[in-house]
Protein backbone atom coordinates (compact mmCIF):
# COMPACT_ATOMS: atom_id res chain seq x y z
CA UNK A 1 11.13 14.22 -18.39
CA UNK A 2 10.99 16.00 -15.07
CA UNK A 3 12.56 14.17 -12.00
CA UNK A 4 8.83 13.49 -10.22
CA UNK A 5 7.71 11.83 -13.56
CA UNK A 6 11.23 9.64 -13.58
CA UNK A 7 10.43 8.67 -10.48
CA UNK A 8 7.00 7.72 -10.58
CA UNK A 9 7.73 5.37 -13.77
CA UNK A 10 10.90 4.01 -11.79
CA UNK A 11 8.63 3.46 -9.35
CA UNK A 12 5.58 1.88 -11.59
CA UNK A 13 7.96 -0.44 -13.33
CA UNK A 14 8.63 -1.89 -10.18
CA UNK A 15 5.71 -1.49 -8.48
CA UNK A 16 3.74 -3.43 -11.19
CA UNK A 17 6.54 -6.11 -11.71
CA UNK A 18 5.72 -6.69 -8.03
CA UNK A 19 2.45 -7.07 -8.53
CA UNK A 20 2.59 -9.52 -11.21
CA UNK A 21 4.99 -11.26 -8.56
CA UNK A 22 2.33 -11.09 -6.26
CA UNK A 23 -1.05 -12.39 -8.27
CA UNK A 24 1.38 -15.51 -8.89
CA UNK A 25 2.72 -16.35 -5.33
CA UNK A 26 -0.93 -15.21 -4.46
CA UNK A 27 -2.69 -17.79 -6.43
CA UNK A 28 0.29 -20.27 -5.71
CA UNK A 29 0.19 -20.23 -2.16
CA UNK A 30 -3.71 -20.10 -1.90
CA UNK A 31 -3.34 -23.45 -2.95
CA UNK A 32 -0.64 -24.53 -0.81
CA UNK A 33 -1.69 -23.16 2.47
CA UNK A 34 -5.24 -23.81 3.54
CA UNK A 35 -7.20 -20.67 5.29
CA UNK A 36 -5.66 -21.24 8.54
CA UNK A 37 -2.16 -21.79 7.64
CA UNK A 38 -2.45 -18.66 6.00
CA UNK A 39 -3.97 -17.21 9.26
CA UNK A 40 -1.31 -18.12 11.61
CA UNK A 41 0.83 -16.40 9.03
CA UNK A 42 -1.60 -13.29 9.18
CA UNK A 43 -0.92 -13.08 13.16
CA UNK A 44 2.52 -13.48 13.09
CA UNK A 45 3.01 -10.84 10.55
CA UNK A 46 0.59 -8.65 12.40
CA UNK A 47 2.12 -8.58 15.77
CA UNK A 48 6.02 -8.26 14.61
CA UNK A 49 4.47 -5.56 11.89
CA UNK A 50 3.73 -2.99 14.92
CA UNK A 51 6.64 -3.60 17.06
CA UNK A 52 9.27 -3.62 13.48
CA UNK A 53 7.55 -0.11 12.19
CA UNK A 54 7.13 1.62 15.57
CA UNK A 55 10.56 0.97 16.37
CA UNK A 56 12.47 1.86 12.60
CA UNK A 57 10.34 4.98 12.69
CA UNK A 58 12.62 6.55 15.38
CA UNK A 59 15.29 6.91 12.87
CA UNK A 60 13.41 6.06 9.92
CA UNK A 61 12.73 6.71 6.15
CA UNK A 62 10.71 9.84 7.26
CA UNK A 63 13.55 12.16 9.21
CA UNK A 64 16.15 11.51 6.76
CA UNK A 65 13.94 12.57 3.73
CA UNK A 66 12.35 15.92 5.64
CA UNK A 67 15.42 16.53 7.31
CA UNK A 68 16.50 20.57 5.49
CA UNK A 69 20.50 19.79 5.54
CA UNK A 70 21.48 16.21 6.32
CA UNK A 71 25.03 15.15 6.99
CA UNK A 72 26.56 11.88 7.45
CA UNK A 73 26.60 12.10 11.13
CA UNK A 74 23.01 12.62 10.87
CA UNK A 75 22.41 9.03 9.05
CA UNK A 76 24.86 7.18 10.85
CA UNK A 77 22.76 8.97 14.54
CA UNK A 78 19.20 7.65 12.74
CA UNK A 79 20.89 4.30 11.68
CA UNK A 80 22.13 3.70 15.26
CA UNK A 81 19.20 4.18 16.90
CA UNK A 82 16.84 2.37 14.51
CA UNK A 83 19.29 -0.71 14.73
CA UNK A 84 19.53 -0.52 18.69
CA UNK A 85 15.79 -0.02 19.03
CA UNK A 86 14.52 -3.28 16.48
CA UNK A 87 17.37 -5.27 17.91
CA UNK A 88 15.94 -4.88 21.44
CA UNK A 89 12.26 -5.00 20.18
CA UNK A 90 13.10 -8.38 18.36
CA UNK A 91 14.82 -10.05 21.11
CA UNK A 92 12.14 -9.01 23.49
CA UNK A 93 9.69 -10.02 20.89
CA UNK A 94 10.96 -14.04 20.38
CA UNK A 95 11.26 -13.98 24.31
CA UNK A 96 7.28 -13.38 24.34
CA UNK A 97 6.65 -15.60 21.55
CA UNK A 98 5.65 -18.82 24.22
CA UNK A 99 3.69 -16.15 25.77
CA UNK A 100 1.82 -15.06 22.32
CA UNK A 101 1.29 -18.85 21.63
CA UNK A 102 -0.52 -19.59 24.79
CA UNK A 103 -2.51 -15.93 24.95
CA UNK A 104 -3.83 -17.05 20.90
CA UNK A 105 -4.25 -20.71 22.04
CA UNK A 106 -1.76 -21.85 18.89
CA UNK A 107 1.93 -22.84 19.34
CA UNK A 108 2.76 -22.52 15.88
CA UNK A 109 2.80 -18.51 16.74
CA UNK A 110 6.43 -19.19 18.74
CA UNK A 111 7.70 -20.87 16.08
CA UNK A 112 6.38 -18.07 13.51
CA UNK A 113 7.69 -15.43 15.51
CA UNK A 114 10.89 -17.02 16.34
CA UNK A 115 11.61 -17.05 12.64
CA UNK A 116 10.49 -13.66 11.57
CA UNK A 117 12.42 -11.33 14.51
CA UNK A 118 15.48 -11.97 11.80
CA UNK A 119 13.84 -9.47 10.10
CA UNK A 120 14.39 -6.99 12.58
CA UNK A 121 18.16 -7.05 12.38
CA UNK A 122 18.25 -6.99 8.77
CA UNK A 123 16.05 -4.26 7.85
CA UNK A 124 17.17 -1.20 9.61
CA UNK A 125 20.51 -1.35 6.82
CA UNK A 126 17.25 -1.65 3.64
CA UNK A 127 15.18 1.19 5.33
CA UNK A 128 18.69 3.65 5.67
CA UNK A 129 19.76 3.10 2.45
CA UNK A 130 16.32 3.08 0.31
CA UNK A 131 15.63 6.35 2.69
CA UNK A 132 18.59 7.94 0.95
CA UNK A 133 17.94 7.10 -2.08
CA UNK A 134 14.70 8.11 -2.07
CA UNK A 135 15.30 11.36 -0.59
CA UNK A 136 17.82 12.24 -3.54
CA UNK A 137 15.12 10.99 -6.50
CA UNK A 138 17.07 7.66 -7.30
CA UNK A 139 14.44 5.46 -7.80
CA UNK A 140 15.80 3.44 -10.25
CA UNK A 141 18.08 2.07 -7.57
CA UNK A 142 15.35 1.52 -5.16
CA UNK A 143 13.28 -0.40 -8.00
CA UNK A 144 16.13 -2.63 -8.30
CA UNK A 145 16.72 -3.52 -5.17
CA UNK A 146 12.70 -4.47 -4.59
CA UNK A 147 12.51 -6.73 -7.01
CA UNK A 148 15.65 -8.27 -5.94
CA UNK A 149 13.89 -8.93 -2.76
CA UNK A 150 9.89 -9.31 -4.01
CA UNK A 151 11.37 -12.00 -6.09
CA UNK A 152 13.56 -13.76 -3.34
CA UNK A 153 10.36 -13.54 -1.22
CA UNK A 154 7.98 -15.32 -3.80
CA UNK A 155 10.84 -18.23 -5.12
CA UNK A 156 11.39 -18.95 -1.71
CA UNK A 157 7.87 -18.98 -0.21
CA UNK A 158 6.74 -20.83 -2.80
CA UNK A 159 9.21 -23.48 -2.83
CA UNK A 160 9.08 -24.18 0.58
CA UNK A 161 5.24 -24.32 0.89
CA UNK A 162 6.00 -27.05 -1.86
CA UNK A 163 8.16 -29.11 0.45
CA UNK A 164 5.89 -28.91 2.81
CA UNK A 165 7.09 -25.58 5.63
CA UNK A 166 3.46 -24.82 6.00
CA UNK A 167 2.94 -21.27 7.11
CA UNK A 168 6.55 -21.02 8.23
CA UNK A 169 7.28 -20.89 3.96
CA UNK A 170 5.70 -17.52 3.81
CA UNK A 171 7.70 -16.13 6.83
CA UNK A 172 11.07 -17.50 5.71
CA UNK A 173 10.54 -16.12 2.04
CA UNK A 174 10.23 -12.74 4.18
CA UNK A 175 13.64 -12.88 5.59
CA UNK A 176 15.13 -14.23 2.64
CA UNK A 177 13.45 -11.21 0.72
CA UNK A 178 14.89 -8.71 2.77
CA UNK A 179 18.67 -10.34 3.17
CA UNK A 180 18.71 -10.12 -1.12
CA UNK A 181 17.39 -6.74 -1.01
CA UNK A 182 19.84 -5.71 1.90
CA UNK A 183 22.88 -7.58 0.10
CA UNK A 184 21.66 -5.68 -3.65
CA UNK A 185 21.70 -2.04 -1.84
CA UNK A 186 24.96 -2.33 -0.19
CA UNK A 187 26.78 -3.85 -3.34
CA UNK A 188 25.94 -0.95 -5.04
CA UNK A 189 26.94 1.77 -2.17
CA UNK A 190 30.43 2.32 -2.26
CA UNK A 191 30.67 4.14 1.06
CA UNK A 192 29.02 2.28 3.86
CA UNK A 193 30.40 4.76 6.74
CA UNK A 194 26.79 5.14 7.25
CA UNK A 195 26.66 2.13 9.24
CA UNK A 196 29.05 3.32 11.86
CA UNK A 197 27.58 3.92 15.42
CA UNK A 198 26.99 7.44 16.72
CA UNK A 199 25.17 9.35 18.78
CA UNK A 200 25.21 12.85 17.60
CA UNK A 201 22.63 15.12 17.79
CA UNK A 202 20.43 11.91 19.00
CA UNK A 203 17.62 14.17 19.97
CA UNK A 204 16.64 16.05 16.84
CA UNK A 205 16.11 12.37 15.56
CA UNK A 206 14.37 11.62 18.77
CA UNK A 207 12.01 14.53 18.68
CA UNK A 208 10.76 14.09 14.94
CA UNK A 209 10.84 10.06 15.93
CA UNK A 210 8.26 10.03 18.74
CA UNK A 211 5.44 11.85 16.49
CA UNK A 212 6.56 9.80 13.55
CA UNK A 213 6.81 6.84 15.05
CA UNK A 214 3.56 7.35 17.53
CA UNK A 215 1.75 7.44 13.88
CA UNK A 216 3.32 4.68 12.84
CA UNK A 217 2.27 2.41 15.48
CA UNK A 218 -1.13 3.26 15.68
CA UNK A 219 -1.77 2.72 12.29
CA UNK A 220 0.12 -0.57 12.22
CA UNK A 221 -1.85 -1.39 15.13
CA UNK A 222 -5.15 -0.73 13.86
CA UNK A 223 -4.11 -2.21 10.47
CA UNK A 224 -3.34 -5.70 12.49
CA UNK A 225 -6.39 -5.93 14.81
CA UNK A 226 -8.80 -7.00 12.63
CA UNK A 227 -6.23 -10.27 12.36
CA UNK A 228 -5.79 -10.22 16.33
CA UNK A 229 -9.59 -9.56 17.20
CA UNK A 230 -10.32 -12.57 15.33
CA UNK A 231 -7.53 -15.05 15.97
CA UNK A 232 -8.39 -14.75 19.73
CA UNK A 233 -12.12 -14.58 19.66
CA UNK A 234 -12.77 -16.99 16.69
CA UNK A 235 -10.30 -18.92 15.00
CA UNK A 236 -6.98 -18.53 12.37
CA UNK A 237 -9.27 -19.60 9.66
CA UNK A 238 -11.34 -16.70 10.13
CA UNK A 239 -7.91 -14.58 10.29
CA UNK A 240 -7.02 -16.01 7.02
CA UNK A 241 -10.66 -15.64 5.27
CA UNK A 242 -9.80 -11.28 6.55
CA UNK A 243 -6.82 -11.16 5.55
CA UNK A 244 -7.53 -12.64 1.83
CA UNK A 245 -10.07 -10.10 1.71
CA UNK A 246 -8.00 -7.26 2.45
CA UNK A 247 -5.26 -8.51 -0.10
CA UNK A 248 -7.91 -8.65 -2.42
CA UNK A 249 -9.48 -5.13 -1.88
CA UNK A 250 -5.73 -3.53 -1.48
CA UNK A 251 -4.88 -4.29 -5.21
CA UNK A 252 -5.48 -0.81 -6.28
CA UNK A 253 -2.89 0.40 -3.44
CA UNK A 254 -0.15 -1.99 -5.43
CA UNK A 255 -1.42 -0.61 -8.65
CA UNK A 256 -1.31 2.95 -8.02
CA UNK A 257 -1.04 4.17 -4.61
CA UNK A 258 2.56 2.24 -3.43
CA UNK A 259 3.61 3.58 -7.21
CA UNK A 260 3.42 7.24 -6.10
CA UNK A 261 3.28 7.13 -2.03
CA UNK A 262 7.75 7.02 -2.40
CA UNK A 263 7.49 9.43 -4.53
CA UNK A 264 4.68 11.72 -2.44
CA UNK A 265 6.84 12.67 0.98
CA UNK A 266 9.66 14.27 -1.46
CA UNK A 267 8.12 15.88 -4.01
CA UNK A 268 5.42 17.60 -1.63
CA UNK A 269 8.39 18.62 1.05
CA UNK A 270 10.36 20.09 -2.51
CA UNK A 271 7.24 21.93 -4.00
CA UNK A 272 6.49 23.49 -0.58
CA UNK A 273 10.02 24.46 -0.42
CA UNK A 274 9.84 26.07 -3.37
CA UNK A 275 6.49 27.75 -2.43
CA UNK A 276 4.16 25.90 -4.34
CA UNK A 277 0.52 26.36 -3.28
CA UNK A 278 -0.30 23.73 -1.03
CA UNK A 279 -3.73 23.69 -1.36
CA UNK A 280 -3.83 23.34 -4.90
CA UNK A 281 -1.47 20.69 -5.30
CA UNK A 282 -3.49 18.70 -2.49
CA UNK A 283 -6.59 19.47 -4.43
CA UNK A 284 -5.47 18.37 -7.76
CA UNK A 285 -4.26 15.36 -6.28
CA UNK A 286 -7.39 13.93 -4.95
CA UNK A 287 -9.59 14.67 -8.00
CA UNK A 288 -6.51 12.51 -9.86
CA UNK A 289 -6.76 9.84 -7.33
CA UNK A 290 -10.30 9.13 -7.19
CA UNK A 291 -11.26 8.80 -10.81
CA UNK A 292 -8.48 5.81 -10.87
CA UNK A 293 -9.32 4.49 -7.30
CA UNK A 294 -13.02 4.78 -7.04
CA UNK A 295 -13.66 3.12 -10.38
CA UNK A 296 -11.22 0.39 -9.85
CA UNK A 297 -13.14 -0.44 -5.91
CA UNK A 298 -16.22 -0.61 -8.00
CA UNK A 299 -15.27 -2.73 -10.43
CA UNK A 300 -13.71 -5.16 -7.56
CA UNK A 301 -16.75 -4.94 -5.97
CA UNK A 302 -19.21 -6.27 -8.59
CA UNK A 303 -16.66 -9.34 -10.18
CA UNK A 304 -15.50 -10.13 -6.82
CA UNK A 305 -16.84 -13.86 -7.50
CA UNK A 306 -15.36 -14.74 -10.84
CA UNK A 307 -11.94 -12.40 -9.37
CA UNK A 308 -11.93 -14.75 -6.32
CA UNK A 309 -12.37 -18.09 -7.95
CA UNK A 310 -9.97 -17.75 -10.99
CA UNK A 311 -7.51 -16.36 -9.02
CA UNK A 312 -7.64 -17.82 -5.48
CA UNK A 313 -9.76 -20.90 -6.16
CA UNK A 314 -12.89 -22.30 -5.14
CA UNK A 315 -11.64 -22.48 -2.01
CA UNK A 316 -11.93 -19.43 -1.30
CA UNK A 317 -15.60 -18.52 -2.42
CA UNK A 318 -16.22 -17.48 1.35
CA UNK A 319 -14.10 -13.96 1.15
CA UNK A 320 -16.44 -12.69 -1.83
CA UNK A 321 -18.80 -10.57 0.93
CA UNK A 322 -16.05 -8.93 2.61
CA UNK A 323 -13.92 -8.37 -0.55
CA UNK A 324 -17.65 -6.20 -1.97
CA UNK A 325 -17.91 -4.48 1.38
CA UNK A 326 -14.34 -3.74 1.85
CA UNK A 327 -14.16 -1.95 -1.54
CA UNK A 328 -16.94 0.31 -0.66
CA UNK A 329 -16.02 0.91 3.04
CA UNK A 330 -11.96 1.49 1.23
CA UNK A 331 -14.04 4.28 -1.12
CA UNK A 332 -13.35 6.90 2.02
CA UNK A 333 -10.14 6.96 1.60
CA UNK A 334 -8.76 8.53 -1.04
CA UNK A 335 -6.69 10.63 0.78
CA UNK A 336 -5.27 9.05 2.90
CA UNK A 337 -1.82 8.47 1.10
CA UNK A 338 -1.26 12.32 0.91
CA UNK A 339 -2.40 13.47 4.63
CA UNK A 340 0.98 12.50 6.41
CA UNK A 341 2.83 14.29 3.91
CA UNK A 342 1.46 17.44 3.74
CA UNK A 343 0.89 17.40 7.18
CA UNK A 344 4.53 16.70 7.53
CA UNK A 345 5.28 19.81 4.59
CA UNK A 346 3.83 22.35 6.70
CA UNK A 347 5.80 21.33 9.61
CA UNK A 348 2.87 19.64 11.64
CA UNK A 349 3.56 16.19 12.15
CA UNK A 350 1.91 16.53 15.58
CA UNK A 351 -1.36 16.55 14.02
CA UNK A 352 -0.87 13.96 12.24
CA UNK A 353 -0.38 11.71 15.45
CA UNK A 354 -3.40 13.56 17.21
CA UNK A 355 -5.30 13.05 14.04
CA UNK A 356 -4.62 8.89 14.83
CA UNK A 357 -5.14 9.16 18.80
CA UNK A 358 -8.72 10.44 17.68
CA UNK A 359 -9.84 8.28 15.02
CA UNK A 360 -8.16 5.04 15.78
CA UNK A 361 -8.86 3.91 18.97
CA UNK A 362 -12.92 4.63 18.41
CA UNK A 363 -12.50 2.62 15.71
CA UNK A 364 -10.80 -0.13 17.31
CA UNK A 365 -13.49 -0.60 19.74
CA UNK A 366 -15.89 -0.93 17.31
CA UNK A 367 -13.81 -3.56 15.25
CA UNK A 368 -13.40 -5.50 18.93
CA UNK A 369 -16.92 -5.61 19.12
CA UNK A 370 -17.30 -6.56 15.49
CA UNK A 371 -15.44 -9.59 16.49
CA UNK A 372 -17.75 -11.11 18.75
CA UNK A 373 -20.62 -11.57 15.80
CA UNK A 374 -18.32 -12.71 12.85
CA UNK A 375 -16.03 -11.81 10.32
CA UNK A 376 -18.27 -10.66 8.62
CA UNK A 377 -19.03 -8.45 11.35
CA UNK A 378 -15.72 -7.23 11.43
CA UNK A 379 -15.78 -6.17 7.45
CA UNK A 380 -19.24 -4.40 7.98
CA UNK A 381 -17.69 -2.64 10.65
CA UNK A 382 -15.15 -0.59 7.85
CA UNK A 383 -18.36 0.93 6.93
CA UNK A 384 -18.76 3.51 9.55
CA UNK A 385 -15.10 3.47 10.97
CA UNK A 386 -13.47 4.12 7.21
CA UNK A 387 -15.16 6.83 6.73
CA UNK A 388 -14.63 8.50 10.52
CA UNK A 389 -11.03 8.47 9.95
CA UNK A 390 -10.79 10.01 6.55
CA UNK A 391 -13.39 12.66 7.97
CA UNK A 392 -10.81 13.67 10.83
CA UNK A 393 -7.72 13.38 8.80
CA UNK A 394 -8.96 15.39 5.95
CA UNK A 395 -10.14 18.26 9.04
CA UNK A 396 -7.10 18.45 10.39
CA UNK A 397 -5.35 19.17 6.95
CA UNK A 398 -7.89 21.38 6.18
CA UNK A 399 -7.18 23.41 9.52
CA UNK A 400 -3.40 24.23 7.72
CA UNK A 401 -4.47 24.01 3.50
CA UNK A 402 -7.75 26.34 4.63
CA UNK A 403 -10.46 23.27 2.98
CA UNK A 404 -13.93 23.84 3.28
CA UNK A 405 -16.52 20.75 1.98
CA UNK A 406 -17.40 22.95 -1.38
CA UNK A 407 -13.15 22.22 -2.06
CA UNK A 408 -13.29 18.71 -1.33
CA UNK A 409 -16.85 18.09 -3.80
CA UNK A 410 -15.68 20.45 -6.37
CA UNK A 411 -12.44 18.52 -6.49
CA UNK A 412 -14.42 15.10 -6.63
CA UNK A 413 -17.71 15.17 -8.41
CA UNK A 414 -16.23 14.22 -11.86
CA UNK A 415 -14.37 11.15 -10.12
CA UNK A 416 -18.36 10.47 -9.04
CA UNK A 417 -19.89 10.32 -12.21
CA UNK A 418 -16.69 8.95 -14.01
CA UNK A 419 -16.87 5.70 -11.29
CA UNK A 420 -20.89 5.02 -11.59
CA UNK A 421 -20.40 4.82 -15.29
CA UNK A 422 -17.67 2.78 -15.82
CA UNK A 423 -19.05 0.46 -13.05
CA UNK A 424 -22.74 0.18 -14.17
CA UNK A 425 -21.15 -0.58 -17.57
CA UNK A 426 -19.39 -3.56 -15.96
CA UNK A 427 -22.17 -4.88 -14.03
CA UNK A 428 -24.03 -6.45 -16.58
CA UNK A 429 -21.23 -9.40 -16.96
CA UNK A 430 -21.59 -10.61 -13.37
CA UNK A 431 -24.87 -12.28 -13.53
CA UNK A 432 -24.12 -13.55 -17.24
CA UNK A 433 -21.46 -15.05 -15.44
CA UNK A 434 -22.96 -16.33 -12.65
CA UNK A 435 -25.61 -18.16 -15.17
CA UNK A 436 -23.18 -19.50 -16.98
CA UNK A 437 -23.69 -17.28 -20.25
CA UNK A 438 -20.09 -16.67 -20.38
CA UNK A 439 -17.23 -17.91 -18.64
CA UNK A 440 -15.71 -16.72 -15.55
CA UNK A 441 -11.93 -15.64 -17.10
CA UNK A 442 -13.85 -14.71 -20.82
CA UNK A 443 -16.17 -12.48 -18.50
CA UNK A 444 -13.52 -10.44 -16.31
CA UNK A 445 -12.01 -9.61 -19.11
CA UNK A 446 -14.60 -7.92 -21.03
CA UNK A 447 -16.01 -6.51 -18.11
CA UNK A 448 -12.80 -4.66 -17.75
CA UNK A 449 -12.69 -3.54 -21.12
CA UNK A 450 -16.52 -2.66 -21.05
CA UNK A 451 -15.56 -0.80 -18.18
CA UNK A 452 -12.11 0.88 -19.52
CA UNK A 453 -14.28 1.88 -22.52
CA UNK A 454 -17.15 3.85 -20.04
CA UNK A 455 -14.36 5.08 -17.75
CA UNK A 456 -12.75 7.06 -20.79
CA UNK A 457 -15.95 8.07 -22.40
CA UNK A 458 -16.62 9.92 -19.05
CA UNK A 459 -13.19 11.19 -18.50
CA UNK A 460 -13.74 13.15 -21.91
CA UNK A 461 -17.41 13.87 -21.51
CA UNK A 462 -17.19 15.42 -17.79
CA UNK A 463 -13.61 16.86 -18.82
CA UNK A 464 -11.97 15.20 -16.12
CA UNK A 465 -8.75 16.56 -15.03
CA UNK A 466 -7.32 13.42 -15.84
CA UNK A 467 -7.82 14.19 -19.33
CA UNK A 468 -4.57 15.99 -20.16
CA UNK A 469 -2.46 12.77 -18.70
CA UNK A 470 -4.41 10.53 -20.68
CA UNK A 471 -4.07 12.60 -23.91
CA UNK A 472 -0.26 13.05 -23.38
CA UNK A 473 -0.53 8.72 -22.76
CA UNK A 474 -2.62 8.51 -25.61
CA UNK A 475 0.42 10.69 -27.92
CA UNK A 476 3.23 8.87 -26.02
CA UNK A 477 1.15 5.31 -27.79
CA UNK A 478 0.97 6.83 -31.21
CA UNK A 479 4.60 7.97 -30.83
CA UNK A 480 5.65 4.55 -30.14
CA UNK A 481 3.54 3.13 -33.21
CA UNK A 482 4.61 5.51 -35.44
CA UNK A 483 8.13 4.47 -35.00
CA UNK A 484 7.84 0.86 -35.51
CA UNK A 485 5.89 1.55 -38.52
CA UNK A 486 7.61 4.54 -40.34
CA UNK A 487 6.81 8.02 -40.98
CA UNK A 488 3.67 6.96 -43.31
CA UNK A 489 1.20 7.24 -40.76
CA UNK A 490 2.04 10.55 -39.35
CA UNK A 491 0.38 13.01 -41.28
CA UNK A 492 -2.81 11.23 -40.82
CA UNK A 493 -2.44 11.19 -36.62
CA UNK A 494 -1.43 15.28 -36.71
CA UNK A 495 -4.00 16.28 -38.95
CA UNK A 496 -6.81 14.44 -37.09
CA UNK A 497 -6.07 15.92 -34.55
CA UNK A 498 -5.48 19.10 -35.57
CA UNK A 499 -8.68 18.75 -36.95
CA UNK A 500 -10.62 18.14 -33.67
């Protein structure tokens, strides 16, 4: 097994034991907190989410990995001046959190913000170390160390919403998260030199950490005004009806996406070391991505009812809307885990902040205005400022990877026809469902198997370029069951196939 495919199923075993962490605390805490409680929440995670990543970025994850020839002088430089930087940006943070409370009418923000700033002198020692070990392929380690902390985070959230912390049990389960992650990764580092201040060569890390970091921020920004637009126009339930929805619609992203994206930045900066063709890599890529991701948004979008109730609860019937037009406005972007990397690979991080200055703030506005009329309003508004930014993002990586349109369809129209089947397939089960024909858990379930049935019909029929990683899948299964049966049935499997 090559070390990208190690990787990647390091990455997936952790990636999906998080996820099963998270449909439990999920559905858990739904029930716990009501919509506003999870709103305040929302806010304070929001506004200490821009300030932590702007600030980590300086020194972060993304020098240390691009970085040609790193020494320890070099980590211990980016370490110093990510710790300095969140230190400052946390205290200054919890002396604004009065202000925060008053500006959002809610005092419970202080409070929530007082609490969370521990964050910001814990994780700069996490982001160092993971950055190493991500940057030398050891994601075993790094899959370790997440679930240490994803399962800290969920125990603790959840038994303190039990006792009754109220939004405040999220927030704690944060820090306690990232103190058992922290405390895993330096047990198993023998040398922790890293961690000694220095200065050294502070402006190569200060160079690559303003474009890094400018990205950072305004994407973290943009990411957290939906939350801020409506906590200060409407009201936190509204914040937490949003930010359900987005959970929701973001499944796919813990499924696949945050299963490759640590795995992206290093393999794409080694391939275009080794003078892979950029293009085609990037190409190949998106055609991959979309027949998983579009499918899976369409699918979301037409069971988002029975999803919603079995899993969040009656409760929360009121997200269903925005989950359906979330997944289609979240249809744009299925490149958007791959453009800061190869933007990075060919040396051009630049663009990718100008590529943010011009599609962000435009959209922005438009989410502001959003505000005003709903939150619905606000979800509707994903429609038209989705697509914008994948539109500029993919241009400017076209500008260096020479794309033209014809590239970007030719690499995509199999995803197309692969999605509308498996999703017409499934839509049949949601009005059986909603008439009571079948019941709500009986129904998801064989709408995703009616769907996983049309999804691989079309992967074959079209020819997908999927196909190949689904056959070897497919072998790797029969392997497995060949084994636990006995050599018997392996003359039969061979010569089928050998038939075909």
């Amino acid at each position: 097994m090559s070390t990208v495919q190690r990787s990647i199923l390091f990455s997936a075993v952790e990636r999906y034991a998080s996820l099963l962490l998270f449909l439990v605390s999920t559905a858990v805490l739904s029930r716990l907190l009501t919509p506003k409680e999870f709103g305040i929440y929302a806010v304070v995670g929001a506004v200490t989410s821009v300030v932590a990543g702007s600030s980590q970025e300086f020194g972060g994850a993304n020098y240390l990995i691009q970085k040609a020839s790193l020494s320890e002088e070099n980590v211990r430089t980016a370490f110093t001046i990510t710790f300095g930087l969140s230190v400052a940006i946390g205290a200054a943070l919890y002396l604004l959190g009065g202000v925060l409370g008053t500006l959002f009418g809610e005092d419970a923000l202080k409070a929530g913000i007082s609490v969370a700033v521990l964050n910001f002198v814990v994780t700069p020692f996490s982001m160092t170390m993971v950055a190493l070990l991500r940057r030398n392929m050891q994601f075993g380690e790094i899959a370790a160390s997440n679930l240490a902390g994803n399962f800290a985070t969920v125990v603790a959230s959840i038994a303190l919403a039990a006792m009754g912390y109220s939004y405040l049990a999220p927030i704690w389960g944060m820090i306690v998260g990232s103190v058992a992650q922290t405390a895993y990764l330096i047990a198993r580092r023998d040398d922790v030199r890293i961690f000694i201040p220095s200065l050294a060569g502070y402006l190569d890390v200060v160079r690559f950490g303003l474009y890094s970091s400018g990205v950072v921020l305004i994407n973290l920004v943009y990411n957290s005004a939906p939350q801020v637009f409506l906590a200060r126009v409407l009201d936190f339930a509204a914040v937490g009806l949003y930010s359900r929805a987005t959970n929701v619609t973001q499944v796919f992203d813990k499924l696949v996406i945050q299963v490759i994206s640590p795995v992206i930045m290093p393999a794409v900066c080694a391939q275009t070391n080794a003078g892979g063709d950029l293009k085609r890599i990037y190409l190949h890529a998106i055609s991959l991505l979309t027949a998983l991701q579009w499918p899976f948004l369409i699918l979301m979008a037409v069971m988002a009812k029975p999803i919603i109730s079995v899993w969040l609860g009656q409760s929360w019937l009121e997200v269903v809307p925005l989950v359906r037009v979330l997944c289609l406005a979240y249809l744009s972007l299925f490149a958007a885990c791959l453009t800061y990397p190869v933007l990075v690979a060919v040396g051009s991080v630049r663009d990718a902040l100008i590529s943010s200055l011009i599609s962000l703030p435009p959209s922005l506005l438009l989410i502001f205005g959003a505000s005003f009329f709903g939150v619905e309003a606000v979800a509707a508004s994903t429609l038209v400022t989705l697509p914008f930014q994948a539109a500029v993002a993919i241009y400017f990586v076209g500008r260096h990877l020479d794309l033209r349109l014809t590239d970007i369809v030719r690499a995509t129209w199999k995803s197309g026809i692969v999605a509308l089947c498996s999703g017409a397939s499934a839509a049949i089960w949601a009005p059986l469902i909603d008439y009571g024909v079948i019941g709500s858990v009986a129904g998801i379930f064989a709408a995703f198997a009616v769907a996983a049935g049309a999804w691989l019909a079309a992967v074959i029929v079209v020819q997908h370029p999927l196909l190949p990683f689904v056959r070897t899948a497919a072998d790797r299964v029969l392997l497995s069951a060949w084994r636990l049966k006995g050599p018997v049935a392996v003359p039969a499997v061979r010569s089928d196939r050998d038939a075909c």
